[in-house]
Protein backbone atom coordinates (compact mmCIF):
# COMPACT_ATOMS: atom_id res chain seq x y z
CA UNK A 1 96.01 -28.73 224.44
CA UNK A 2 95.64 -25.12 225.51
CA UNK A 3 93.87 -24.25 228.85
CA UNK A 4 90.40 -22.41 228.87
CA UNK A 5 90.45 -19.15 229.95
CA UNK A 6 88.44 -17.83 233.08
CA UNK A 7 86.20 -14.64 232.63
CA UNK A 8 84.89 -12.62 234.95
CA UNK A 9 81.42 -10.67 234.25
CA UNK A 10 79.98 -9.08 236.76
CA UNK A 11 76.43 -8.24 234.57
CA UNK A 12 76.11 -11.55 232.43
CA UNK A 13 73.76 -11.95 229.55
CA UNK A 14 70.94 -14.45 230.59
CA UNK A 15 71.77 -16.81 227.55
CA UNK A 16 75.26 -17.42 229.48
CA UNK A 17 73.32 -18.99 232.03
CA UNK A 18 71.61 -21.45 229.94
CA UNK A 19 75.42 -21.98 228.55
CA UNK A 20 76.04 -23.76 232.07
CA UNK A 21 73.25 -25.04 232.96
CA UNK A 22 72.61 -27.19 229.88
CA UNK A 23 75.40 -29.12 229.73
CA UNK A 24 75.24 -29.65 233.61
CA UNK A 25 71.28 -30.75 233.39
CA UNK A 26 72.37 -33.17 230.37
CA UNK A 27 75.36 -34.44 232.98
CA UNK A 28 73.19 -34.70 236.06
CA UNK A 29 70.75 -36.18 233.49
CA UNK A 30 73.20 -38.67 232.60
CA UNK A 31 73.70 -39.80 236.16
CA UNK A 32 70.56 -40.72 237.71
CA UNK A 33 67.86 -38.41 234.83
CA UNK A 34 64.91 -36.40 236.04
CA UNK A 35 67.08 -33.16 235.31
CA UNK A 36 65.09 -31.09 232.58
CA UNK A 37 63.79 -28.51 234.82
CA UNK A 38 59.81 -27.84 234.16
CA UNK A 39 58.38 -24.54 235.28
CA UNK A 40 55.05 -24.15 237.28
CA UNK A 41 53.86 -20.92 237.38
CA UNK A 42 50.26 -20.34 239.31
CA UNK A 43 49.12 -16.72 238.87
CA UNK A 44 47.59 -14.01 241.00
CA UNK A 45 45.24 -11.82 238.32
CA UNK A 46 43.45 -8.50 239.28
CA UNK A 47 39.65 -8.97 238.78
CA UNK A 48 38.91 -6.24 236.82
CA UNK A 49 42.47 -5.41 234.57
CA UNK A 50 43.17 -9.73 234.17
CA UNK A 51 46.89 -8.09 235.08
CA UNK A 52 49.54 -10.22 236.76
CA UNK A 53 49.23 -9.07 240.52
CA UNK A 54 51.27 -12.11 242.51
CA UNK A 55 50.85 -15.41 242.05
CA UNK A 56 54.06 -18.06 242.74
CA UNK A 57 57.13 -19.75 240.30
CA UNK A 58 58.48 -22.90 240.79
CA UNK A 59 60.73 -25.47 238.41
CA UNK A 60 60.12 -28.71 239.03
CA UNK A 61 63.76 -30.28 238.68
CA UNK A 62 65.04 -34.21 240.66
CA UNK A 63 61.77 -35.57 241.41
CA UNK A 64 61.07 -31.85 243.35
CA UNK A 65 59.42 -28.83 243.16
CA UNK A 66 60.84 -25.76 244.14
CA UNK A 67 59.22 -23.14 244.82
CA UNK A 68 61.18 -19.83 243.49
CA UNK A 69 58.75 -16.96 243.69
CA UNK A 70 55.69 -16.20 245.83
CA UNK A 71 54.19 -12.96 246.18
CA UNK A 72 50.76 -11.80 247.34
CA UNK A 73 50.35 -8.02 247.58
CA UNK A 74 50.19 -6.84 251.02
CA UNK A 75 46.49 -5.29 250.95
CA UNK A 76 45.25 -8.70 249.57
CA UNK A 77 47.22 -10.92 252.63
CA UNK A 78 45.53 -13.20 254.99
CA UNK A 79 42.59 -13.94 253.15
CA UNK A 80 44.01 -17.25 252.09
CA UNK A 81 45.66 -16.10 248.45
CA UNK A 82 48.93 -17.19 249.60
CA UNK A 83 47.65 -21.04 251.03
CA UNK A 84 45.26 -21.21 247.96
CA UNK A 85 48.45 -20.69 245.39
CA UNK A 86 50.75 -22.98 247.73
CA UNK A 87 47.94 -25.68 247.53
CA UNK A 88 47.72 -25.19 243.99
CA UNK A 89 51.18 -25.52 243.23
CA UNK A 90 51.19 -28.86 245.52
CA UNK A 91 48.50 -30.51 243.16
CA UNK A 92 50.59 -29.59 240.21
CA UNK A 93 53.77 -30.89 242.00
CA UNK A 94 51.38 -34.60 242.95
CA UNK A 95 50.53 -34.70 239.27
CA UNK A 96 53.85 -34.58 238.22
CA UNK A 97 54.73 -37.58 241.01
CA UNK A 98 56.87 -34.94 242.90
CA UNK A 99 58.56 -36.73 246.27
CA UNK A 100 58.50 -33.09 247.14
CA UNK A 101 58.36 -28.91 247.50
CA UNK A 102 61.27 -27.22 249.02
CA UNK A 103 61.38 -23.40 249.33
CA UNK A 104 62.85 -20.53 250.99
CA UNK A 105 62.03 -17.77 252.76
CA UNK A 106 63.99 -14.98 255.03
CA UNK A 107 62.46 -14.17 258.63
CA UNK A 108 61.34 -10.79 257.53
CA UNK A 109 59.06 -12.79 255.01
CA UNK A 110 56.88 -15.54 256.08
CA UNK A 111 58.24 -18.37 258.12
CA UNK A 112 55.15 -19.07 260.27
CA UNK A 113 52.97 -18.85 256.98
CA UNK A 114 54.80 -21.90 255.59
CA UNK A 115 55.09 -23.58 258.80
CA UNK A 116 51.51 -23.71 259.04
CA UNK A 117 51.05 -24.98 255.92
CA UNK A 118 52.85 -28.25 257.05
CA UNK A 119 56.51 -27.28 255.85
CA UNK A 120 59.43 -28.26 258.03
CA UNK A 121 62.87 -26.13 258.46
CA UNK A 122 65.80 -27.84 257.44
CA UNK A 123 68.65 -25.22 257.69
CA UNK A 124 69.27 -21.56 258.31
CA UNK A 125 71.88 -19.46 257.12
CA UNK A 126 72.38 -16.49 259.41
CA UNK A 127 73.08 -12.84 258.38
CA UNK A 128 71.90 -13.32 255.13
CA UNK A 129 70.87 -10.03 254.91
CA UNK A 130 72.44 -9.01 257.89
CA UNK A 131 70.48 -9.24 261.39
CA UNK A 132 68.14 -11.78 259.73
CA UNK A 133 68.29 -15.31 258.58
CA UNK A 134 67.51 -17.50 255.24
CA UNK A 135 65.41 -20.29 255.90
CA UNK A 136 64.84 -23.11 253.88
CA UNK A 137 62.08 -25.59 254.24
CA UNK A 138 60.51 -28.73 252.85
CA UNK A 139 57.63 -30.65 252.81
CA UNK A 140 57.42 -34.36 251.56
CA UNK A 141 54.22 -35.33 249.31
CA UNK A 142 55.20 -38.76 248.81
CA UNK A 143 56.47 -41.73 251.22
């Protein structure tokens, strides 16, 4: 049988993506199921122009939401857009009989907003970018 051979591609087409990650869902599947990732997406409109402004992405995938995305622009912060999506996407994650949301964030971002929405940090990686860290967080929704 002849070996497979590597290749390297430094600017991939998206579809190779989905290439990998179906047969490894269909595996992980397989194993212990729950592995068809679902997005969520809850959206952020302007009032007048109905255009996309911010809003947050998430793929629920293993009995978990993550959270991928969240962005409220910075002249419509702290008027409670950002806990109004998060809430938002944690009824969609109940309804789907999530045990969970996990996310991450960087300390330049938001790490007290999260915190005080109940979320817990469970690891850091430092220097990622350098002089800051990665957090990542989660918050269980169901005993």
């Amino acid at each position: 049988m002849t070996e497979p051979r590597i290749d390297v591609d430094e600017k991939p087409d998206p579809e190779f993506r989905q290439a990998i990650l179906g047969p490894l869902a269909d595996y992980n599947a397989g194993k212990v199921g729950g592995f068809r990732p679902e997005p969520v997406a809850v959206l952020l409109r302007h009032p007048v122009s109905d255009e996309i402004i911010g809003g947050l992405w998430g793929i629920v995938v293993a009995d978990w939401l993550f959270v991928e995305l969240l962005f409220v622009p910075e002249d419509r912060r702290t008027k409670g857009l950002g806990s109004s999506l998060m809430k938002q996407a944690e009824a969609i994650a109940v309804r789907r009989g999530c045990v969970g949301i996990r996310l991450d964030t960087y300390t330049f971002q938001a790490p007290g907003f999260y915190e005080k929405l109940g979320y817990m940090a469970f690891g850091r990686l430092d220097n990622h970018p350098r002089g800051h860290q990665r957090i990542y967080y989660c918050k269980t929704l169901i005993a």
